[in-house]
Protein backbone atom coordinates (compact mmCIF):
# COMPACT_ATOMS: atom_id res chain seq x y z
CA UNK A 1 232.95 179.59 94.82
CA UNK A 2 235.75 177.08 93.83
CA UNK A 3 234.04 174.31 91.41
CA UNK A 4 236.00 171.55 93.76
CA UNK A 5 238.64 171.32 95.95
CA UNK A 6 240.54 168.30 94.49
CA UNK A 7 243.63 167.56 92.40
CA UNK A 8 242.96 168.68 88.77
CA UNK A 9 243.58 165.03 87.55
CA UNK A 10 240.62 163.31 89.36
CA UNK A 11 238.44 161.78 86.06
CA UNK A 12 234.69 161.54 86.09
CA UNK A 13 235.16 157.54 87.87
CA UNK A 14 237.04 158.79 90.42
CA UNK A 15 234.54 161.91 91.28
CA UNK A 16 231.36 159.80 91.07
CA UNK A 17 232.92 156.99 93.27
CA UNK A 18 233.74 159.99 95.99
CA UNK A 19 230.23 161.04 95.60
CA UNK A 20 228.69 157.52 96.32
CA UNK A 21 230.76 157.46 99.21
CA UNK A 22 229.58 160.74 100.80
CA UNK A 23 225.79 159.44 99.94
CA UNK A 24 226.17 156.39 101.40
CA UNK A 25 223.47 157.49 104.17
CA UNK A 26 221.13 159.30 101.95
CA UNK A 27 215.98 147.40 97.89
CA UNK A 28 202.21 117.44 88.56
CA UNK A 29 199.32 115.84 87.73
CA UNK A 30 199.80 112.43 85.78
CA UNK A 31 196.35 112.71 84.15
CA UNK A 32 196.47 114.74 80.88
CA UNK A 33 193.59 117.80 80.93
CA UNK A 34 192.62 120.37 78.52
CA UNK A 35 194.65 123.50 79.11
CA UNK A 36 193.76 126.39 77.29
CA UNK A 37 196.58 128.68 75.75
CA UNK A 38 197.25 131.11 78.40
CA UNK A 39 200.12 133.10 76.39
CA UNK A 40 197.65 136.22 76.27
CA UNK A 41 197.57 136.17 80.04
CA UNK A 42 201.09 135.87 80.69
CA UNK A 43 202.02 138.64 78.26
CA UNK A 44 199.50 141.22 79.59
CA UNK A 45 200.60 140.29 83.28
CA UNK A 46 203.76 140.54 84.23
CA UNK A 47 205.99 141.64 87.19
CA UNK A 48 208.00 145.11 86.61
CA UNK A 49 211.81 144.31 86.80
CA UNK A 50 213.80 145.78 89.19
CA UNK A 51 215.27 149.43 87.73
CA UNK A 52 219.07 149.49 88.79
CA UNK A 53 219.91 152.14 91.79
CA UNK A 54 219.68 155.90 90.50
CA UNK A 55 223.61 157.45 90.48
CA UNK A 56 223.53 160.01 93.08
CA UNK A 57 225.64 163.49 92.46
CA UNK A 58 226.57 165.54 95.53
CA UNK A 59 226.81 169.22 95.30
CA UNK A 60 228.72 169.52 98.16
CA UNK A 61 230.43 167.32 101.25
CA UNK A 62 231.04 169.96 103.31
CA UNK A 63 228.94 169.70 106.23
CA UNK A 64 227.87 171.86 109.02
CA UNK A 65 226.32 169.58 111.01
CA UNK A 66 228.15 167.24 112.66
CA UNK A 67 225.68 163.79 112.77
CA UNK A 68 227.76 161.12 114.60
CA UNK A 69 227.27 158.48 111.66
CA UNK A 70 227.94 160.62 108.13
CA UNK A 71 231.28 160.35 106.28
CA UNK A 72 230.79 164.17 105.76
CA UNK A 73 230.13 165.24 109.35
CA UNK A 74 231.49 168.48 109.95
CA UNK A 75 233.66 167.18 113.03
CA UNK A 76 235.63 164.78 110.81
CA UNK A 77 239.25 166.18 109.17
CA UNK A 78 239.27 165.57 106.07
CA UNK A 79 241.53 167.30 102.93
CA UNK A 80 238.77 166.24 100.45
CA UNK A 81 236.17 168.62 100.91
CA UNK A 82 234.62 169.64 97.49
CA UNK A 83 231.60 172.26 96.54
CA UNK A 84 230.66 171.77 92.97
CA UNK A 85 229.43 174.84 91.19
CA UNK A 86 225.81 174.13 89.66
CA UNK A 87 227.08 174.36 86.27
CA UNK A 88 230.00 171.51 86.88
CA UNK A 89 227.43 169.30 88.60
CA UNK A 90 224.59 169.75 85.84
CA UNK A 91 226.97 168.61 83.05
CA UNK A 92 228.46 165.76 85.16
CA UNK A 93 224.66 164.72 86.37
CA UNK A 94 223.48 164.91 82.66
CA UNK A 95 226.39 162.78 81.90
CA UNK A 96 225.58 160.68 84.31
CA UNK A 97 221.85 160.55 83.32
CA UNK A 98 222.43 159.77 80.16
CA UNK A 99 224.47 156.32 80.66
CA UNK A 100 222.30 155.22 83.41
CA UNK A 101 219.06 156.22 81.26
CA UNK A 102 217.17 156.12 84.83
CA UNK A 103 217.95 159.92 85.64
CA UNK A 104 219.76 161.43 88.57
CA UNK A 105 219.82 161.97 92.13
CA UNK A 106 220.73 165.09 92.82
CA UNK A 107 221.54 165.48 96.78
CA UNK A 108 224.62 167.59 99.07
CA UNK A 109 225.23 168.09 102.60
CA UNK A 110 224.68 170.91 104.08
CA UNK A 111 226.68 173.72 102.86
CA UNK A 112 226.96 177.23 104.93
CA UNK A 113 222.87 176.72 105.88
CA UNK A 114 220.33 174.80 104.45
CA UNK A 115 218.78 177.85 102.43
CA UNK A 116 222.34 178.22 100.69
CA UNK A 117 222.19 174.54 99.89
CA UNK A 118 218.92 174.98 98.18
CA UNK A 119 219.25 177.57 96.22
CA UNK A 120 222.77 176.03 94.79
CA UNK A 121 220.26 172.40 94.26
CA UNK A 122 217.73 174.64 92.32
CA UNK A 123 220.09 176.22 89.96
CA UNK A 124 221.70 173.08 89.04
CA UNK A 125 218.51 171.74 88.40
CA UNK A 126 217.35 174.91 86.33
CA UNK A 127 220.79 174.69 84.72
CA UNK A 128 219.92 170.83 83.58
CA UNK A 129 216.34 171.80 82.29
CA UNK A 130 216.78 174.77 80.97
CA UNK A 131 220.05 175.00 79.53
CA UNK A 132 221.02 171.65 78.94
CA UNK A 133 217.35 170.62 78.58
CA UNK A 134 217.44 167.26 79.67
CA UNK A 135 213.72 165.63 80.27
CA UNK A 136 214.50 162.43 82.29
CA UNK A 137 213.96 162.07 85.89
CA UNK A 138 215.51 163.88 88.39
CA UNK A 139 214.91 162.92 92.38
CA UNK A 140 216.28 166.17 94.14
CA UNK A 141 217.06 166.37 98.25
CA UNK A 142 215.53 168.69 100.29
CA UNK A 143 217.85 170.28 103.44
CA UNK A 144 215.88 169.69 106.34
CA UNK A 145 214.99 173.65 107.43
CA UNK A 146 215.02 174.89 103.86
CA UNK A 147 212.44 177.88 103.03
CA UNK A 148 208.70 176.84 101.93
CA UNK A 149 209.56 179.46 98.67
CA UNK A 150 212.99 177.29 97.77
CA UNK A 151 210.90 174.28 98.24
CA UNK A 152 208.47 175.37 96.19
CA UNK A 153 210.85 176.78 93.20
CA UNK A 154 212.61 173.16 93.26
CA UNK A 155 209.45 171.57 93.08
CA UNK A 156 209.07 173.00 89.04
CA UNK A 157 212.34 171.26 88.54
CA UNK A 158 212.28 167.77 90.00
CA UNK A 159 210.12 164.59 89.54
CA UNK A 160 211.03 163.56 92.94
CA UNK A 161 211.66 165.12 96.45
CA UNK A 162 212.24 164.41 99.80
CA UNK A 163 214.06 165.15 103.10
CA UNK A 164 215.15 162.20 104.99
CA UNK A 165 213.22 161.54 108.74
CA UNK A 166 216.65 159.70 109.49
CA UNK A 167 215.56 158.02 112.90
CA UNK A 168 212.61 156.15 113.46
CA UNK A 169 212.23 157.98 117.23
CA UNK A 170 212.31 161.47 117.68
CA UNK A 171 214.70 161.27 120.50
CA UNK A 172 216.93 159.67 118.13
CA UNK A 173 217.82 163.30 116.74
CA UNK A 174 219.85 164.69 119.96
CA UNK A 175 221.37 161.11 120.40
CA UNK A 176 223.18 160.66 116.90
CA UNK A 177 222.03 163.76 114.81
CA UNK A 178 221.89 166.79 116.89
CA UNK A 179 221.50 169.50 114.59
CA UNK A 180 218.73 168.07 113.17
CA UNK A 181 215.11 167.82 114.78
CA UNK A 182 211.75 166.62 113.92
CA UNK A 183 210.42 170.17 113.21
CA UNK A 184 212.75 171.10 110.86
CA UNK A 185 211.88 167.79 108.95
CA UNK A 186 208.26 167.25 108.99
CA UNK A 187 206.90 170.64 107.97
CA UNK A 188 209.17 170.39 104.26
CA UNK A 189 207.53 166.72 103.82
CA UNK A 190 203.98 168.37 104.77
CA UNK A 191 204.93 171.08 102.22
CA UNK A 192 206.09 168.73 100.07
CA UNK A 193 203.03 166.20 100.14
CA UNK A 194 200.80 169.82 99.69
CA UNK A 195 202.57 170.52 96.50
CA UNK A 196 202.51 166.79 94.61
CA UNK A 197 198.42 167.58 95.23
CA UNK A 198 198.60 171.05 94.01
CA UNK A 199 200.28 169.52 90.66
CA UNK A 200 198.07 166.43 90.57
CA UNK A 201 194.77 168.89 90.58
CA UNK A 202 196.29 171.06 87.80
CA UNK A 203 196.56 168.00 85.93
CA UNK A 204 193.21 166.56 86.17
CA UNK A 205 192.11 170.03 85.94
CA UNK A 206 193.61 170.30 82.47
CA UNK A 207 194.94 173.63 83.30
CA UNK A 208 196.55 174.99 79.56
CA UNK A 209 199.25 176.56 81.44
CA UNK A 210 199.30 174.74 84.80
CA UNK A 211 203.12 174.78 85.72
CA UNK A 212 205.16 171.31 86.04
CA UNK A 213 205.32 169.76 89.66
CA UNK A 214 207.34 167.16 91.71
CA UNK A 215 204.86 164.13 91.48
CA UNK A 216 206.15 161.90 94.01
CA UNK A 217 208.44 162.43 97.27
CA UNK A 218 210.95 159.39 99.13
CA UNK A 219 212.20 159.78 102.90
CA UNK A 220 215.33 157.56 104.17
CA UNK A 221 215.54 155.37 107.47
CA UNK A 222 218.27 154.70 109.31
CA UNK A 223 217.68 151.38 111.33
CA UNK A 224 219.29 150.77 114.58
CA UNK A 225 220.02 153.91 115.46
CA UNK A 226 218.17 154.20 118.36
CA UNK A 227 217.75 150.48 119.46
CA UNK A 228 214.42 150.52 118.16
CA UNK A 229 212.34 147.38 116.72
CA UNK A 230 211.08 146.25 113.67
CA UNK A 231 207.43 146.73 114.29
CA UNK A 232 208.35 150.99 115.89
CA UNK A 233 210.50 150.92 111.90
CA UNK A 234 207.26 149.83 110.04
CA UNK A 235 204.93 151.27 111.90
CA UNK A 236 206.51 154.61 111.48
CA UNK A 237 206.84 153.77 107.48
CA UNK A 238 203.53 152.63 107.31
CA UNK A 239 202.31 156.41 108.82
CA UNK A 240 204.56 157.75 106.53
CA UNK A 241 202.92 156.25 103.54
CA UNK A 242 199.36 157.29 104.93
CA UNK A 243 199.93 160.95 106.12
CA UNK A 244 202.86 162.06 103.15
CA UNK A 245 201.98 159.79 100.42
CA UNK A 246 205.37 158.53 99.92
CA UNK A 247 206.53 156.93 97.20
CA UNK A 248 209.04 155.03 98.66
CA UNK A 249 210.71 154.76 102.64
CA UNK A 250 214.52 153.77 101.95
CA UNK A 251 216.25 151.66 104.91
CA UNK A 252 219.86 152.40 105.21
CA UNK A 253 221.62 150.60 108.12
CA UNK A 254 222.98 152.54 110.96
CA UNK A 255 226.90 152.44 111.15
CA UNK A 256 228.59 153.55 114.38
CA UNK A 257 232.06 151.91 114.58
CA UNK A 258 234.33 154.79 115.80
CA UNK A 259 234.20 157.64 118.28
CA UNK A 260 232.91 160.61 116.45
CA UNK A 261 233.62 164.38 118.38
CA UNK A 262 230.60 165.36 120.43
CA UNK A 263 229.33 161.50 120.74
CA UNK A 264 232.06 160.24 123.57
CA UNK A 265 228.73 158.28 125.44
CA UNK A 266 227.29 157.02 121.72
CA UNK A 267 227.73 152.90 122.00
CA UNK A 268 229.05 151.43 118.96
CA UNK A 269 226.40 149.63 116.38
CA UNK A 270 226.84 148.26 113.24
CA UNK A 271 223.05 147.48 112.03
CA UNK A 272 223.41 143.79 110.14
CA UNK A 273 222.76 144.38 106.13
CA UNK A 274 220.44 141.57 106.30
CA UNK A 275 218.34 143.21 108.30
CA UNK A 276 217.68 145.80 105.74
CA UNK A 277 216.75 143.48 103.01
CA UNK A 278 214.13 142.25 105.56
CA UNK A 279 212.85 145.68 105.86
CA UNK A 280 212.35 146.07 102.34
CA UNK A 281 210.71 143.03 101.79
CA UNK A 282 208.26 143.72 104.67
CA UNK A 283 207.97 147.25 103.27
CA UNK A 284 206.73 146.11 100.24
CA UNK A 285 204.47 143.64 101.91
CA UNK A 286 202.32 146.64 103.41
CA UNK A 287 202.35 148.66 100.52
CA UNK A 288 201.83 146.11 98.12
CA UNK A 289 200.12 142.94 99.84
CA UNK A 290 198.22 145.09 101.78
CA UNK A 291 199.64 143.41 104.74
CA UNK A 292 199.60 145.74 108.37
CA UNK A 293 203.09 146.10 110.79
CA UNK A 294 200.89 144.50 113.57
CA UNK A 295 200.68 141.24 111.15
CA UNK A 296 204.32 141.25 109.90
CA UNK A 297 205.82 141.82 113.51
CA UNK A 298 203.40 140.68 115.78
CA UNK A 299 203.60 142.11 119.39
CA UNK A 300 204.87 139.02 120.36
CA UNK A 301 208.01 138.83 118.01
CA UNK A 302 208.66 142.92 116.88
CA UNK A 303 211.50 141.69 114.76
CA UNK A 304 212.28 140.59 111.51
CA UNK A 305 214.25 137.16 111.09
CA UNK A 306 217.34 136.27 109.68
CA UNK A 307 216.02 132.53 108.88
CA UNK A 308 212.76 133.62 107.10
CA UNK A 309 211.63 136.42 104.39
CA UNK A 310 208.49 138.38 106.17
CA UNK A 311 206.18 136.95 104.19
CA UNK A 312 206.73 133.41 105.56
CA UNK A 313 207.35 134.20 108.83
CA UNK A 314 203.66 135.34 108.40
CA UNK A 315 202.89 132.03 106.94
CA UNK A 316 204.49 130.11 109.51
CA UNK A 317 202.26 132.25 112.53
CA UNK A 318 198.76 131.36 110.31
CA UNK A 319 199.89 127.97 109.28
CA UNK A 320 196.27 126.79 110.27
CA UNK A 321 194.53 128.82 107.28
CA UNK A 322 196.48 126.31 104.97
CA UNK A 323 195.99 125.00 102.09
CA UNK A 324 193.88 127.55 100.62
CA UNK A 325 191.79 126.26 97.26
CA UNK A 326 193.13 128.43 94.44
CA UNK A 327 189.96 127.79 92.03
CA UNK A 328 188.12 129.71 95.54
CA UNK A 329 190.39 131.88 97.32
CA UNK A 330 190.28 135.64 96.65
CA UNK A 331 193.20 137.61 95.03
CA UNK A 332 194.03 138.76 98.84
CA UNK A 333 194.62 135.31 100.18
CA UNK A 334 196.08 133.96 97.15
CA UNK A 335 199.03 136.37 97.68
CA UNK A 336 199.54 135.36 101.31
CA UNK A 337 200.18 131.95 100.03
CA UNK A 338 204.13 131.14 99.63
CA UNK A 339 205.46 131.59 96.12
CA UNK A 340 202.74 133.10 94.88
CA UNK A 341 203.15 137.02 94.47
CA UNK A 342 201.26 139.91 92.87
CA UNK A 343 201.50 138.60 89.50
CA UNK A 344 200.76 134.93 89.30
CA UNK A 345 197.50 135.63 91.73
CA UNK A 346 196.23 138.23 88.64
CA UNK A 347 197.07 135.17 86.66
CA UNK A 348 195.54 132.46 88.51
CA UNK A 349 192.32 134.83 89.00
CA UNK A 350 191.94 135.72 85.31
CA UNK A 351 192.49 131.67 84.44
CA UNK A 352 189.35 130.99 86.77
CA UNK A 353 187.45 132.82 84.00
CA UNK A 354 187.97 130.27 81.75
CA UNK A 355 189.21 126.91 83.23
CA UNK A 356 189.47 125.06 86.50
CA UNK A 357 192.91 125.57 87.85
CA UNK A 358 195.17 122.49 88.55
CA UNK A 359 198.70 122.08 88.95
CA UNK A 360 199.08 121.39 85.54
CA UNK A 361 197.48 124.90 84.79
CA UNK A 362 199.43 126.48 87.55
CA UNK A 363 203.06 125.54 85.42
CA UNK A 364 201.40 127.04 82.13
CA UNK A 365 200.85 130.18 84.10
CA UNK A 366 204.67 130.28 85.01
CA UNK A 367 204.01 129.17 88.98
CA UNK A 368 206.91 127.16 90.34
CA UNK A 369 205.37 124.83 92.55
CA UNK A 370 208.13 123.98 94.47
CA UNK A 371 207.56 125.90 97.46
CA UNK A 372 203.24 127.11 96.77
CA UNK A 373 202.56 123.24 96.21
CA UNK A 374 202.61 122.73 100.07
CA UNK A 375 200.02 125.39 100.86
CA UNK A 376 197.64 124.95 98.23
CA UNK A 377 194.54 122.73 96.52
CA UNK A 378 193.70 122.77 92.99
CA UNK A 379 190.30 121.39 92.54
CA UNK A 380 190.58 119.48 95.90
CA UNK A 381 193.96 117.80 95.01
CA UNK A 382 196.91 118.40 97.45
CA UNK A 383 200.69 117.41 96.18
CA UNK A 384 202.33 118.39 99.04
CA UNK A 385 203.52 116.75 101.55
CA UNK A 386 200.87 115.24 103.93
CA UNK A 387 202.30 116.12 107.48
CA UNK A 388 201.34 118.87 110.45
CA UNK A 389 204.87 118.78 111.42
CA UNK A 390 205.76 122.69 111.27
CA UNK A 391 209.39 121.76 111.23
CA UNK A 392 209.02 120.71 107.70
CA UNK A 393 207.35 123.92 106.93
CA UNK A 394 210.17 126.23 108.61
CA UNK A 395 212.81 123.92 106.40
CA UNK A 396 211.02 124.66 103.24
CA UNK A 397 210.81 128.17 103.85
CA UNK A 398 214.00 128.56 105.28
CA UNK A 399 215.84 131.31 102.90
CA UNK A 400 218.70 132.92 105.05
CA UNK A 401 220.53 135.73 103.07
């Protein structure tokens, strides 16, 4: 097997920018108050930072399948197809791993058959543990089709698995991807799911020589590939989450904007990026906020909005439960109120313990009360401003990306 298919001259850059591209498809009060020092709370709670995107290595761009949208589609011509060996992409991954210190994705199209794919994935990774015997994090894709056994062999390599659903309707498969299919997808996340338990009882088992195990698995959506809504996108994500304990659903948007061989009937779409961030944000809302599809994107209005992040949108909807009373409210409406998140609700709840909350209170706590000040009382006081007109609320939460 040739290590690539490229001019002998191509550096590192150059290789990892081709790769990126071939993995494009695989987120106050005046009157002074006693305020006790809350430095203690603000240290222990705080909000995780956002880890920069993991650098993704392909194995291989030379597809089979020929799925209208990919760049590595097996009915496109192109002189730059490339099959690393496992040893050449273990050293460039560890490389890679190393200056990114957040790990490695480790993903390929699929080359000769999905089985053939897999076993090249699991000797790079057995290559990059064992030989090389690096210990970070390694997120490794899984061929849709691949054998239960490869699966499982990968799964004492990686930290991370998953095969992406793709489409968020089955019929989606024979209209943009048809050599792919829902049963060649769902039984290697079932497997998958089946094996991050298996691992997870060894550990709380304490086995003394219970073998390492993928902890976590991710899936990838394509949205607007099949003309579908907002609510069918979340919904779906949301019985992902349940059923395969993901870790994470990533939205990619879908990207038709040239006549691919086999797809003469396939209408051009290019999916808005905005549309994605939107997505995310309303992804986190359900797995975070606790929040349900049916509340973000009501039957009523099944999309997401340019104008307004979800959360806001859902404000706007319930704008009668405002202002809540944050010295009352539980941690589960204090989050629903906007610019208030995760972390300054733990704040605000763990304050209670200790003082009445005012506005003055709220700014020691690290709450910017420009935009919260409108839907909230502290100790009966309201600073907002006193009007029912909603058009004033829509202005203030108006955040268009």
């Amino acid at each position: 097997m040739a290590n690539m298919i490229f001019k002998q001259s191509i550096d590192l850059a150059e290789r990892i920018n081709i790769m990126q591209r071939d993995s494009i498809f695989d987120v106050a009060d005046g009157n002074e108050v006693y305020i006790p020092d809350f430095t203690a709370i603000k240290s222990e709670i705080k909000s995780k930072s956002t880890l920069p995107p993991l650098p993704k290595m392909m194995l291989s761009n030379d597809c089979i399948f020929n799925c209208a949208y990919c760049f590595c589609r097996a009915g496109i011509d192109s002189k730059d197809r490339y099959t690393y060996t496992p040893k050449a992409l273990a050293e460039m991954s560890v490389d890679i791993a190393k200056i990114s210190k957040q790990g490695v994705f480790i993903s390929s199209a699929i080359c000769k058959n999905a089985n053939y794919t897999g076993e090249l994935i699991l000797e790079t990774l057995k290559i990059i543990r064992k030989t090389l015997r690096y210990t970070g994090f390694i997120h490794a894709k899984v061929m849709p089709g691949t054998d239960p056994e490869l699966i499982r062999q990968t799964s004492l390599y990686a930290n991370r698995m998953g095969v992406n659903i793709e489409v968020a309707k089955s019929e989606g498969y024979a209209q943009i991807a048809r050599n792919k299919s829902k049963d060649k997808i769902i039984p290697p996340m079932r497997q998958i799911r089946e094996l991050i338990n298996m691992g997870q009882d060894f550990k709380a088992a304490k086995f003394r020589h219970a073998p390492y195990m993928a902890s976590s698995q991710a899936t990838q959506l394509m949205a607007g590939s099949t003309n579908e809504n907002d609510y069918e996108i979340l919904r779906l994500s949301s019985a992902l989450y349940k059923k395969y304990e993901m870790k994470r659903v990533y939205y990619t948007p879908f990207q038709y904007t040239w006549d691919a061989k086999g797809y003469k009937d396939l209408p051009q779409v290019a999916t808005p990026v905005w549309r994605m961030k939107r997505l995310y944000q309303a992804d986190r809302l359900m797995e975070v906020y606790g929040f349900t599809p049916e509340e973000i994107t009501p039957e009523s209005d099944p999309y997401l909005v340019n104008d307004f992040d979800p959360k806001a949108a859902w404000a706007l909807r319930n704008i009668h439960l405002y202002p809540v009373e944050v010295n009352k409210a539980d941690y589960e409406m204090l989050i629903r109120v906007p610019g208030l998140g995760t972390t300054y609700a733990k704040r605000i709840i763990e304050a209670r313990k200790v003082c009445k909350i005012t506005h003055d209170v709220l700014r020691q706590l690290g709450v910017a009360l420009k935009r919260c000040r409108h839907f909230i009382t502290c100790n009966g006081v309201f600073v907002g401003d006193s009007t029912d007109n909603l058009d004033m609320y829509k202005k203030l939460l108006a955040s268009p990306l």
